[in-house]
C-alpha atoms as a PDB file:
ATOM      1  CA  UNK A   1       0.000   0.000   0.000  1.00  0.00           C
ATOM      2  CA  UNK A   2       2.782   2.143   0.547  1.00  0.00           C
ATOM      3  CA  UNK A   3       4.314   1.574  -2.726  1.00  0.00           C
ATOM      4  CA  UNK A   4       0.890   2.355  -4.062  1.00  0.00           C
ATOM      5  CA  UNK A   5       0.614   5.603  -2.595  1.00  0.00           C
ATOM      6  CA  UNK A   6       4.504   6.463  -3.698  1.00  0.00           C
ATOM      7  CA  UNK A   7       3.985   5.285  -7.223  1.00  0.00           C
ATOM      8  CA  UNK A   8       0.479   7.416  -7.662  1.00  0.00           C
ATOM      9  CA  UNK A   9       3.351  10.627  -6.763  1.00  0.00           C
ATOM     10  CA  UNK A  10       0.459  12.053  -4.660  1.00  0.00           C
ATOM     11  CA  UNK A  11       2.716  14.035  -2.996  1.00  0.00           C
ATOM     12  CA  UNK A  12       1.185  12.521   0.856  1.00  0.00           C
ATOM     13  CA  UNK A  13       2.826   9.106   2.218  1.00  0.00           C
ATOM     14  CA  UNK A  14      -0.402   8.411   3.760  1.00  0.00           C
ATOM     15  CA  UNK A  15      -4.287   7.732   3.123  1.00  0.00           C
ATOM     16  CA  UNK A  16      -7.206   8.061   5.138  1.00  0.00           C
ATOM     17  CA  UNK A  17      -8.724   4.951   6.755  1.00  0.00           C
ATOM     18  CA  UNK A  18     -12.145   6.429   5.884  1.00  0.00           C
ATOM     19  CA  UNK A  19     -14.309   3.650   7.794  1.00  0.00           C
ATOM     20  CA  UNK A  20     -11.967   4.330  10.905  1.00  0.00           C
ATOM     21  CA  UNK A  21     -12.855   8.110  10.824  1.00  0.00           C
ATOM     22  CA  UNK A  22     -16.232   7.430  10.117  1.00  0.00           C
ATOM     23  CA  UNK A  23     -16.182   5.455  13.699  1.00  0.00           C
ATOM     24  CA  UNK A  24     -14.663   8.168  15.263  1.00  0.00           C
ATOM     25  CA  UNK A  25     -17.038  10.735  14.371  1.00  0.00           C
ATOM     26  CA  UNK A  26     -19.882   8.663  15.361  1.00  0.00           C
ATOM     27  CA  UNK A  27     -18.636   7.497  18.742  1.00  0.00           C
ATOM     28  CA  UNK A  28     -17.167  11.125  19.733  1.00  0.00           C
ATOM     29  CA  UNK A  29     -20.206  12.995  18.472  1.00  0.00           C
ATOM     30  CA  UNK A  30     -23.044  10.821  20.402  1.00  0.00           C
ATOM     31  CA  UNK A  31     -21.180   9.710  22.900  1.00  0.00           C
ATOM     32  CA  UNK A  32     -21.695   6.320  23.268  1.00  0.00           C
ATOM     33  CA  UNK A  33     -18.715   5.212  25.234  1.00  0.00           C
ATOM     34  CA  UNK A  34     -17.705   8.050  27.810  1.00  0.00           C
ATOM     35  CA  UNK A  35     -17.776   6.867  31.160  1.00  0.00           C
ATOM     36  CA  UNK A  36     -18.744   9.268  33.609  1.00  0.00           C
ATOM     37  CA  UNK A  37     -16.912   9.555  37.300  1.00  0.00           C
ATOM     38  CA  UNK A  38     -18.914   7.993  40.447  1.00  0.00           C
ATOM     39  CA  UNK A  39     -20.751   5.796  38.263  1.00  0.00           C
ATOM     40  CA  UNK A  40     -23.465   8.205  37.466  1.00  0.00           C
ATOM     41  CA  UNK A  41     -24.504   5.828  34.335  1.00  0.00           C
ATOM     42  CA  UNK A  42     -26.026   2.763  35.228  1.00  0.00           C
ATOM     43  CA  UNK A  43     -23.137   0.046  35.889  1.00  0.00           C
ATOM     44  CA  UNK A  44     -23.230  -2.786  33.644  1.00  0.00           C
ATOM     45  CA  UNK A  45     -21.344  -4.547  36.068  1.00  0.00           C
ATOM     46  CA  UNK A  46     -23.951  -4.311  38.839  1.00  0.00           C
ATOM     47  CA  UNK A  47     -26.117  -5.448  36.694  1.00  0.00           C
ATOM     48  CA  UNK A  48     -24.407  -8.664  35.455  1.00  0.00           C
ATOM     49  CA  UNK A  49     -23.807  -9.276  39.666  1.00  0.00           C
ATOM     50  CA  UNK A  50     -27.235 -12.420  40.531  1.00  0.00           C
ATOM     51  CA  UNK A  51     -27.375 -14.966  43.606  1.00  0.00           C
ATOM     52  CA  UNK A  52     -25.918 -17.995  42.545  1.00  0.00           C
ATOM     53  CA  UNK A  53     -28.954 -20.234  43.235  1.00  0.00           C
ATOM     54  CA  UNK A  54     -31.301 -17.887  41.019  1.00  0.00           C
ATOM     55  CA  UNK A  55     -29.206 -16.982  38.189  1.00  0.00           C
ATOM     56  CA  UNK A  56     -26.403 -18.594  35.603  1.00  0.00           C
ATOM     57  CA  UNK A  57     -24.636 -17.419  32.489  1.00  0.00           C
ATOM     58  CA  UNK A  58     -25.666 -18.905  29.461  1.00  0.00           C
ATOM     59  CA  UNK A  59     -23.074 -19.793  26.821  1.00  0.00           C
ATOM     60  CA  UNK A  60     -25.264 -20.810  24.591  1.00  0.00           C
ATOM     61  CA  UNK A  61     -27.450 -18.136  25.105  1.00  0.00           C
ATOM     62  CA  UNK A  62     -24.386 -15.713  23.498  1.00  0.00           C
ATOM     63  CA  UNK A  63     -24.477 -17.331  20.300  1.00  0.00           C
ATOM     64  CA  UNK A  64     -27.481 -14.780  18.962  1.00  0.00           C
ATOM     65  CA  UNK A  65     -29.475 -15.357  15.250  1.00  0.00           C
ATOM     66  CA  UNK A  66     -27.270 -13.799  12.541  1.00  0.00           C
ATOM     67  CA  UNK A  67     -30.437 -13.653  10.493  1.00  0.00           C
ATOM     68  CA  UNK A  68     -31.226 -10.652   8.690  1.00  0.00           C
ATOM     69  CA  UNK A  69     -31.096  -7.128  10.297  1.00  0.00           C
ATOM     70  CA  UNK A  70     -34.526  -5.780  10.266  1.00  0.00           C
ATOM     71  CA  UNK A  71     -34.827  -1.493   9.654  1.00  0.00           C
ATOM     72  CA  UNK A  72     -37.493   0.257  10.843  1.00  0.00           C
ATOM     73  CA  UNK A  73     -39.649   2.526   8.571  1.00  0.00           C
ATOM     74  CA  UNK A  74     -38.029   5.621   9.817  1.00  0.00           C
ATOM     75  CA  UNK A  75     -35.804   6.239   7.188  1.00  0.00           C
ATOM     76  CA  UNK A  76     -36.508   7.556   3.928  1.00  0.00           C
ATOM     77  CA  UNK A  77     -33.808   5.506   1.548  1.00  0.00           C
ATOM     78  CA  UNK A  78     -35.028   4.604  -1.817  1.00  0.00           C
ATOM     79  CA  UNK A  79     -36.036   1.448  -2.339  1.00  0.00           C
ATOM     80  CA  UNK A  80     -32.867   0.334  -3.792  1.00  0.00           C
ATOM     81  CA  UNK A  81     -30.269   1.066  -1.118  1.00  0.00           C
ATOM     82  CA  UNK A  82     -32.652  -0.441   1.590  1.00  0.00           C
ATOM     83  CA  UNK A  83     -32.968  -3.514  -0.314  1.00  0.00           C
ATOM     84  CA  UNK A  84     -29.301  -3.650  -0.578  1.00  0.00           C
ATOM     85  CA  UNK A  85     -28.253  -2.531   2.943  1.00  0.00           C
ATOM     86  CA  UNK A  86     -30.639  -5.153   4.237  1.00  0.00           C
ATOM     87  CA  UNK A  87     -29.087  -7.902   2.497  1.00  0.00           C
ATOM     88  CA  UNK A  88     -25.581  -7.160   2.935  1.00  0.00           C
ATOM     89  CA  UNK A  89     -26.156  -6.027   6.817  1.00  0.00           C
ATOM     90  CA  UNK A  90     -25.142  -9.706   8.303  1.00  0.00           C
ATOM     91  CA  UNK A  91     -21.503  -8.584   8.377  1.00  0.00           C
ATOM     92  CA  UNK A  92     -22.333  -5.843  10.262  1.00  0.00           C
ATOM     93  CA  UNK A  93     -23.951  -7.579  13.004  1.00  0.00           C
ATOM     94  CA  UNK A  94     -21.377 -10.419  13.546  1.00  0.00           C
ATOM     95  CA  UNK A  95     -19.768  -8.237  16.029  1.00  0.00           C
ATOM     96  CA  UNK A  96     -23.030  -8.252  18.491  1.00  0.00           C
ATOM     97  CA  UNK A  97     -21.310 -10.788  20.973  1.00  0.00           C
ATOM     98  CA  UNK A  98     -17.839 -10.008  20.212  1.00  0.00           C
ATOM     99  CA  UNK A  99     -15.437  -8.290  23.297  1.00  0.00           C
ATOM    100  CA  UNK A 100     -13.215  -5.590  22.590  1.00  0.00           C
ATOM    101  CA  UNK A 101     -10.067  -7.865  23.047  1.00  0.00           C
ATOM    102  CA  UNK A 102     -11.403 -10.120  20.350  1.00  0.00           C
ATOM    103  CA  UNK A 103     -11.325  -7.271  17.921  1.00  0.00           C
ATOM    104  CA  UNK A 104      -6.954  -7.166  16.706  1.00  0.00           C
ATOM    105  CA  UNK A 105      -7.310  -3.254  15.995  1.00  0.00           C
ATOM    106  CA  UNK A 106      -6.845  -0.152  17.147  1.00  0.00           C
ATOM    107  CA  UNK A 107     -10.177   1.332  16.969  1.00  0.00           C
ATOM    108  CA  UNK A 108     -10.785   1.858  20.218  1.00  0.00           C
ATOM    109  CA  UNK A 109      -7.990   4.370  20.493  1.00  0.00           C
ATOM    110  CA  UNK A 110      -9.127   7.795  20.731  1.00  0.00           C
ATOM    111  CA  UNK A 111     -12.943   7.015  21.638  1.00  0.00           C
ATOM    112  CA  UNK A 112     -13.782   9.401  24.041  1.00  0.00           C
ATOM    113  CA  UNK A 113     -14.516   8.071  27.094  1.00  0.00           C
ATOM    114  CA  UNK A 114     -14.155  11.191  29.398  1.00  0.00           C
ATOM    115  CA  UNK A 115     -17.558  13.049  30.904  1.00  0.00           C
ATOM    116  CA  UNK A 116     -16.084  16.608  31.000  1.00  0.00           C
ATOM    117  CA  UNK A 117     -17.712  18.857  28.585  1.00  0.00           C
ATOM    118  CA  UNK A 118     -20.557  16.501  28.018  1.00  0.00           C
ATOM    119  CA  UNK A 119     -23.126  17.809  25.631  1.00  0.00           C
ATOM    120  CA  UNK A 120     -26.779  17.617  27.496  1.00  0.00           C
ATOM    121  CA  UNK A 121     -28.136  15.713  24.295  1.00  0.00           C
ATOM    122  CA  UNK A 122     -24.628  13.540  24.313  1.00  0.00           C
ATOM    123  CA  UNK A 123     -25.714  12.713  28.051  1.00  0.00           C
ATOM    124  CA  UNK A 124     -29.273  11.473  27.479  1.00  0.00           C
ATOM    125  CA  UNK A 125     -27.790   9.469  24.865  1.00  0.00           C
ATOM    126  CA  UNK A 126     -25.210   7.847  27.022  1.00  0.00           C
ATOM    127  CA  UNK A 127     -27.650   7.139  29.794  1.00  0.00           C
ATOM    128  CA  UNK A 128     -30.099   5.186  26.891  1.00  0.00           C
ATOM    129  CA  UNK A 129     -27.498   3.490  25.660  1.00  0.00           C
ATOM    130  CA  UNK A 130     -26.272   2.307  28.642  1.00  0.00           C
ATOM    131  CA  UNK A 131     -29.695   1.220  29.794  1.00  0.00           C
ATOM    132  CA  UNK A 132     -29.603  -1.175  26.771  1.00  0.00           C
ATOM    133  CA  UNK A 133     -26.425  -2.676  27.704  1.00  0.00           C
ATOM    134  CA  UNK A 134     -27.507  -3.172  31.242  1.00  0.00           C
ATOM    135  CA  UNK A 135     -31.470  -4.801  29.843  1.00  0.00           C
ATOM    136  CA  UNK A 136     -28.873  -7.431  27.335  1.00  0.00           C
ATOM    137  CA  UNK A 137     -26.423  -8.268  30.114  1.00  0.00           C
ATOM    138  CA  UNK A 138     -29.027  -9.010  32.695  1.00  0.00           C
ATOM    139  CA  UNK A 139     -31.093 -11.068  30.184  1.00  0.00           C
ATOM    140  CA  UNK A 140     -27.857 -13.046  29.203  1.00  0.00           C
ATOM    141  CA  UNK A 141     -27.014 -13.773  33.346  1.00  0.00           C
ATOM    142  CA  UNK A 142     -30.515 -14.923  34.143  1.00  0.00           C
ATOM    143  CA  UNK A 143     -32.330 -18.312  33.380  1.00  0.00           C
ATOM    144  CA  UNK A 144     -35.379 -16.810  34.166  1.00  0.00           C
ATOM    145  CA  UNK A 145     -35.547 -13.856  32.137  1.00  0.00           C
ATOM    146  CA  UNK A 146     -33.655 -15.759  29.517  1.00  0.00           C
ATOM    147  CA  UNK A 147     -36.272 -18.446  28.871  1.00  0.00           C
ATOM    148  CA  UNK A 148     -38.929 -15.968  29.338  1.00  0.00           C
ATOM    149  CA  UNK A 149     -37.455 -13.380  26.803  1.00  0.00           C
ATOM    150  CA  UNK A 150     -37.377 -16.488  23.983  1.00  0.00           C
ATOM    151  CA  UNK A 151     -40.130 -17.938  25.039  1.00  0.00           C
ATOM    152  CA  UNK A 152     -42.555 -14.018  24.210  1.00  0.00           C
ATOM    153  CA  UNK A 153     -39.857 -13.892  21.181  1.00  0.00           C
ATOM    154  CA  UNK A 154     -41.531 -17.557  20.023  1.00  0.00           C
ATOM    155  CA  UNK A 155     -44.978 -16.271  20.630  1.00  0.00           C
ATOM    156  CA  UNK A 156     -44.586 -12.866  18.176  1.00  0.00           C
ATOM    157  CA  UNK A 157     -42.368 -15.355  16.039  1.00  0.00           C
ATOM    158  CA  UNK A 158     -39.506 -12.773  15.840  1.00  0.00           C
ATOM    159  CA  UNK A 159     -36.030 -14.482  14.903  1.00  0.00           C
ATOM    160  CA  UNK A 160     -33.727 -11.695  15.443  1.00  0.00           C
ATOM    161  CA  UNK A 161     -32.084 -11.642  19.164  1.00  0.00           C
ATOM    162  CA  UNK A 162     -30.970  -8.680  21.047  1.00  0.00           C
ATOM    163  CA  UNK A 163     -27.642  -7.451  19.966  1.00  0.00           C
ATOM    164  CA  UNK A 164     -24.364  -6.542  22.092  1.00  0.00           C
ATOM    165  CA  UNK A 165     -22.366  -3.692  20.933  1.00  0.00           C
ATOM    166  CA  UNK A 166     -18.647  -3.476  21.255  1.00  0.00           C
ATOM    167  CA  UNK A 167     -16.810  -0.304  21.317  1.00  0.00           C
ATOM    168  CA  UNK A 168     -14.357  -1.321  18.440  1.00  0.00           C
ATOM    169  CA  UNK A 169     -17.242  -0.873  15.868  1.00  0.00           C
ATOM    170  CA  UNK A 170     -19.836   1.727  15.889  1.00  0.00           C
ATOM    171  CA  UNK A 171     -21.607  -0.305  13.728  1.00  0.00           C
ATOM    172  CA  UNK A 172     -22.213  -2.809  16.365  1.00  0.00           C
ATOM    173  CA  UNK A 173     -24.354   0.011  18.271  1.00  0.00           C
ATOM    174  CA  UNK A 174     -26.504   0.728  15.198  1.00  0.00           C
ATOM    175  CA  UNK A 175     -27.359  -2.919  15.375  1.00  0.00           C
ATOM    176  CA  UNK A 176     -28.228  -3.137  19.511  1.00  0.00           C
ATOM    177  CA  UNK A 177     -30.810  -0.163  18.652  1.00  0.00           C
ATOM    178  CA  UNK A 178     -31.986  -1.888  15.530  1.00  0.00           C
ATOM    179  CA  UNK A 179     -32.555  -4.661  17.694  1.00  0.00           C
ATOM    180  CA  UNK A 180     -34.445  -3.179  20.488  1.00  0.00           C
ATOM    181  CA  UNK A 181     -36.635  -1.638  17.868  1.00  0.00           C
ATOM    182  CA  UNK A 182     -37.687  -4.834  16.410  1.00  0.00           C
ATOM    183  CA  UNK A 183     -37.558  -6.369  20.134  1.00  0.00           C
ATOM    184  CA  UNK A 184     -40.174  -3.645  21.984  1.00  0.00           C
ATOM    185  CA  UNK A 185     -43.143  -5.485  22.270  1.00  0.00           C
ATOM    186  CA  UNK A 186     -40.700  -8.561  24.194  1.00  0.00           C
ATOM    187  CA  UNK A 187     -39.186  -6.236  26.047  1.00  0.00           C
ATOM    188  CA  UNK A 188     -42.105  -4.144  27.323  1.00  0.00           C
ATOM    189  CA  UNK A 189     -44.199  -7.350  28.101  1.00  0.00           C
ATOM    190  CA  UNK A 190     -40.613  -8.371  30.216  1.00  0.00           C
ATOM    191  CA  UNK A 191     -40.445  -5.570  32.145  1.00  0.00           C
ATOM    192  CA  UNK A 192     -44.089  -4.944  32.564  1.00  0.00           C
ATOM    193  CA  UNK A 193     -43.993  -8.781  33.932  1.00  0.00           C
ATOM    194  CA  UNK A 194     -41.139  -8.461  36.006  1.00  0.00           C
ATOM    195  CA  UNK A 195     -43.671  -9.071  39.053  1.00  0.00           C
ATOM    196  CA  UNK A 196     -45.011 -12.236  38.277  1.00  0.00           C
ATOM    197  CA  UNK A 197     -41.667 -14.019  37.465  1.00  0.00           C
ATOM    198  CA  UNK A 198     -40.451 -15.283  40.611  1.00  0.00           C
ATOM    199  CA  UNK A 199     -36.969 -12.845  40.291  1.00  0.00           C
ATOM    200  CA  UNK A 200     -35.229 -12.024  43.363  1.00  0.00           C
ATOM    201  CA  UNK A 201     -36.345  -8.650  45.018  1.00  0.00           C
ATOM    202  CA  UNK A 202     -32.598  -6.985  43.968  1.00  0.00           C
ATOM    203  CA  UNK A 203     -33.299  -8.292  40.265  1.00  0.00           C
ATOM    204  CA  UNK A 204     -36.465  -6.497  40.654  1.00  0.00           C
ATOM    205  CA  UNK A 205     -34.971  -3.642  41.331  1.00  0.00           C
ATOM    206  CA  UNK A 206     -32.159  -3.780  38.740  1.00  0.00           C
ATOM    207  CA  UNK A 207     -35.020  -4.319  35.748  1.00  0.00           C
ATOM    208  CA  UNK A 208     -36.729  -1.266  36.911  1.00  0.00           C
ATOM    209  CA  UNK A 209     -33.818   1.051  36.861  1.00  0.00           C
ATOM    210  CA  UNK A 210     -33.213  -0.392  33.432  1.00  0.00           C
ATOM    211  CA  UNK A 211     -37.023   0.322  32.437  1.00  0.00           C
ATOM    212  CA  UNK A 212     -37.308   2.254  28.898  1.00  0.00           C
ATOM    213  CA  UNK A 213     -39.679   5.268  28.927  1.00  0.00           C
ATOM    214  CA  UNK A 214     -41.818   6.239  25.766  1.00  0.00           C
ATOM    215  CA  UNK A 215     -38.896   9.100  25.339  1.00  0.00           C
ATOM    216  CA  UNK A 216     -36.623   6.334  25.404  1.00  0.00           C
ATOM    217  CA  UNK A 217     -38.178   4.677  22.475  1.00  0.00           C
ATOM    218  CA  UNK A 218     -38.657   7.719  20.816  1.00  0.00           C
ATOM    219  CA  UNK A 219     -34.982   8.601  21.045  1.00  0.00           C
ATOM    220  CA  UNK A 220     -33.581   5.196  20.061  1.00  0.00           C
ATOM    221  CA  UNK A 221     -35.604   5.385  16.970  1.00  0.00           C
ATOM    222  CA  UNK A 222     -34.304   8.949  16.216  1.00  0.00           C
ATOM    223  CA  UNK A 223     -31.028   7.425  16.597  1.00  0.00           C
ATOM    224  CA  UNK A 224     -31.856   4.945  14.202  1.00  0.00           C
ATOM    225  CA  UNK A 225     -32.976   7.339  11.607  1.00  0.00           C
ATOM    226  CA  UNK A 226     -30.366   9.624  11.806  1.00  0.00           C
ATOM    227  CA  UNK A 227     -27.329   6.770  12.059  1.00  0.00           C
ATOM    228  CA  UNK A 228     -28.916   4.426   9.417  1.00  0.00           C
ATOM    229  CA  UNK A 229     -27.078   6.554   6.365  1.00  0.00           C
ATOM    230  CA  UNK A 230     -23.589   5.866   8.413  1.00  0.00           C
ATOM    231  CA  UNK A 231     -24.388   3.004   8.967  1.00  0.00           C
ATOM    232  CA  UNK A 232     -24.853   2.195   4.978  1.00  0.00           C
ATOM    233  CA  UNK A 233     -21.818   4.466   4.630  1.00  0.00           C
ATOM    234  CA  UNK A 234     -19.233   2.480   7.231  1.00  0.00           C
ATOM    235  CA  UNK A 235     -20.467  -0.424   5.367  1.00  0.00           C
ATOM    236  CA  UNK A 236     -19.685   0.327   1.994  1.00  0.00           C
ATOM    237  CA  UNK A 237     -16.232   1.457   2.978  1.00  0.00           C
ATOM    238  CA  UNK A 238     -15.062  -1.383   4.895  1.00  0.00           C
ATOM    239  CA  UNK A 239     -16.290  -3.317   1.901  1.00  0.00           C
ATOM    240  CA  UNK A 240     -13.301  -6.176   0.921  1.00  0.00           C
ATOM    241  CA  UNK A 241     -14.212  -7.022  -3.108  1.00  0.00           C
ATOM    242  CA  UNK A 242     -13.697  -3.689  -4.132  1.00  0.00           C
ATOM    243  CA  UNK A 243     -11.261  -0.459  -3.788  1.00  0.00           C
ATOM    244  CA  UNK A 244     -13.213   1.620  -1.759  1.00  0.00           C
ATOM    245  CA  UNK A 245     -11.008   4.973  -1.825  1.00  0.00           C
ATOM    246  CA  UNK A 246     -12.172   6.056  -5.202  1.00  0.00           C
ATOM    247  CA  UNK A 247     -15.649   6.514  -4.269  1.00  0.00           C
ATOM    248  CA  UNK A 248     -15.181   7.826   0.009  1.00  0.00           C
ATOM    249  CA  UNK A 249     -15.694  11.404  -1.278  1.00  0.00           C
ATOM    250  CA  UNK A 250     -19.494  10.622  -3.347  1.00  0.00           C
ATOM    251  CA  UNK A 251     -20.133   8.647   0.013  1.00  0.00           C
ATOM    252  CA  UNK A 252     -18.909  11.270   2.767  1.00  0.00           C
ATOM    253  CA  UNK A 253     -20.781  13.785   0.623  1.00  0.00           C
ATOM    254  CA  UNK A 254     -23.916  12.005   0.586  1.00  0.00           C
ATOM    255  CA  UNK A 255     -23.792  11.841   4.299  1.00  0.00           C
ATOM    256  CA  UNK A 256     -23.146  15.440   4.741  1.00  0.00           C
ATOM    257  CA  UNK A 257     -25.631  16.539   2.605  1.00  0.00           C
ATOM    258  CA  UNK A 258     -28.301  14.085   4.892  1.00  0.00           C
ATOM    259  CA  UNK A 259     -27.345  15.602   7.917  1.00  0.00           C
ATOM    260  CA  UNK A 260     -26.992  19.097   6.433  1.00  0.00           C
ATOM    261  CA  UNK A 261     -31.251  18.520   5.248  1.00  0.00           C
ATOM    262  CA  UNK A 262     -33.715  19.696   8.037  1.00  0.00           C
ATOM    263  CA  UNK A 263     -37.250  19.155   6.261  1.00  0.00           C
ATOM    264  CA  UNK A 264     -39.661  21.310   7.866  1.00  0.00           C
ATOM    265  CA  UNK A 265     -41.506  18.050  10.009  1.00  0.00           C
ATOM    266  CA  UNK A 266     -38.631  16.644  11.230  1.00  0.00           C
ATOM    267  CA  UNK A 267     -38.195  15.508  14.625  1.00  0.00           C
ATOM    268  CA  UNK A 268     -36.253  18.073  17.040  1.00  0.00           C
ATOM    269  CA  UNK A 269     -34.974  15.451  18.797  1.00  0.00           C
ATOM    270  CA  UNK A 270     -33.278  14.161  15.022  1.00  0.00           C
ATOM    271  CA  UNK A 271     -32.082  17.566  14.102  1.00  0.00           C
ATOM    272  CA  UNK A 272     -29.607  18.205  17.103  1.00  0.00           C
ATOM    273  CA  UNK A 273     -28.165  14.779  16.360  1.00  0.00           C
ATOM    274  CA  UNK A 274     -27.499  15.401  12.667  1.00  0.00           C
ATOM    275  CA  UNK A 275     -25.808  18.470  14.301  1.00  0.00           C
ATOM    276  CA  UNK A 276     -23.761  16.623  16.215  1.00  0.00           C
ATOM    277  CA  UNK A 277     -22.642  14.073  13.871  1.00  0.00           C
ATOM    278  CA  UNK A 278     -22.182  16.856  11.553  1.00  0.00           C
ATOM    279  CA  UNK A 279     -20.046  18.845  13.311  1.00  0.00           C
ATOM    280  CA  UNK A 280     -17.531  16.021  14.105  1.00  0.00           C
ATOM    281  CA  UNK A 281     -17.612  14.447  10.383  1.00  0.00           C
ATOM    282  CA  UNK A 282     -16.656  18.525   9.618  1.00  0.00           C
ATOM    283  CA  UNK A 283     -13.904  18.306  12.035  1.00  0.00           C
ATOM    284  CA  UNK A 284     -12.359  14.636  10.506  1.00  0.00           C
ATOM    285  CA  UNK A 285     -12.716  14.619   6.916  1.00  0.00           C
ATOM    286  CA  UNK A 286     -12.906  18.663   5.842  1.00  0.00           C
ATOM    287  CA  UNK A 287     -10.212  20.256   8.633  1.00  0.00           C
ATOM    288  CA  UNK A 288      -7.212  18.482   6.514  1.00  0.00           C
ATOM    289  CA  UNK A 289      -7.308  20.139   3.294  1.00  0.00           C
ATOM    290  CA  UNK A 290      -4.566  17.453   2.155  1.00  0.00           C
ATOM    291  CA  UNK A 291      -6.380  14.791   2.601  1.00  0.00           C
ATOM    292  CA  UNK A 292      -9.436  16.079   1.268  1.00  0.00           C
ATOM    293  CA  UNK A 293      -8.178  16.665  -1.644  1.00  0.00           C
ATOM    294  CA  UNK A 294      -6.416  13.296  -2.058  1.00  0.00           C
ATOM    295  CA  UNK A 295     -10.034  12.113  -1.771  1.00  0.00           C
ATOM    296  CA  UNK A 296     -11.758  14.768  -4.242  1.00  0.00           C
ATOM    297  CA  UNK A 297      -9.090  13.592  -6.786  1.00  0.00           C
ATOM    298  CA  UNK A 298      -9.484   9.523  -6.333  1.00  0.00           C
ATOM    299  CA  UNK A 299     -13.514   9.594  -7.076  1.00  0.00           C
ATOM    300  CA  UNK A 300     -12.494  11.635 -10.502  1.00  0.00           C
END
């Protein structure tokens, strides 16, 4: 690759990983891994804590359907590119279960992870996210709510499973609130049922801390709206049978000109997060002029 670059006499000895700054400037501009200080956020790890005698982890349980992603209605892609994304999002998703560790990269370097200078909007978002992470690993640690979870999942014959994000890929996210979209009606009936299942008063407890409010819902399906089009746009650029380079700057300015577009009914809640992803994908792929360039002149 470095040869490459030299014998194009581009005048730059490096490229843009595209797909890599395309994580970045989801993960910084939402949020969705900054820990805050005095666990503020509920702790995943509290969560995953059950009695012995009530609860065990299921390995079998992590091996989740890798059947097709399901996308809400929300977005308005033509009929084309949903068709496509659909079929080609499996790849995406194969990272649901995955740890960080089991990821060889360095994409979780420079993920921001500290709470100072939080945004208020980047705050909610962190708190809903977390929520999600704390509903999949109590599921995963409890017999109980595990065979009562696939058991409503039967009933409303939905195949897809709930999906763990990792913070490697930012994709993986986009997939844990696809799932809990397609997943609400299990999920509600779980938690409004969280009585009548014989739990342990401190699981109790933990499920109703974890409970998702209709703003909740509201806001993960804003995020899924307004992420979908990175989503599709991570995905085409991490794509293996092709070059991808040549055609990052048709791509990036696709995106842009998404999150630029406020139609006059769209959701408040959806325009300050096109803001925010549009201020960071600014800040990565126009503040180098180099670079940009370098891109402008490999889609020609």
């Amino acid at each position: 690759m470095v040869r490459a670059v030299g014998d194009l006499n581009l005048e730059s000895r490096w490229l843009w990983c595209v797909a890599h700054r395309l994580h970045l400037t989801v993960t910084k501009a939402l949020g969705f891994w900054i820990k805050k200080s005095g666990d503020e956020s509920i702790c995943i790890d509290e969560a995953d804590s059950t009695d012995d005698h009530e609860e065990e982890m299921l390995d079998c349980d992590s091996l989740q359907s890798l059947d097709g992603m399901e996308i809400s209605d929300e977005c308005d892609m033509d009929e084309s590119e949903m068709e496509e994304l659909i079929e080609n999002s499996n790849n995406e998703c194969e990272f649901m279960d995955l740890n960080d560790d089991e990821i060889i990269d360095n994409w979780t370097e420079h993920v921001t992870e500290s709470h100072v200078d939080i945004a208020p909007d980047q705050d909610i978002i962190n708190i809903l996210i977390n929520k999600c992470r704390g509903l999949i690993s109590i599921r995963k640690r409890s017999t109980i709510i595990t065979s009562y979870f696939n058991a409503e999942r039967k009933k409303l014959r939905i195949k897809k499973n709930l999906c763990q994000d990792v913070k490697s890929r930012w994709n993986s996210t986009f997939c844990m609130i696809d799932s809990f979209l397609v997943l609400r009606e299990v999920i509600e009936r779980l938690l409004n049922s969280k009585h009548h299942l014989h739990l342990e008063s401190k699981t109790i407890t933990k499920l109703a801390e974890l409970e998702l409010t209709s703003d909740d819902w509201t806001i993960l399906s804003q995020l899924h709206f307004v992420l979908q089009p990175s989503f599709h746009a991570t995905k085409v650029m991490l794509g293996r049978q092709y070059p991808s380079f040549g055609f990052a700057f048709y791509v990036l300015m696709r995106l842009k000109g998404f999150l630029q577009d406020h139609p006059k009914k769209e959701n408040s809640i959806a325009k300050r997060l096109k803001q925010l992803l549009l201020t960071k994908l600014l800040f990565y792929f126009e503040s180098d002029k180099e670079q940009l360039y370098l891109l402008k002149v490999s889609g020609l």
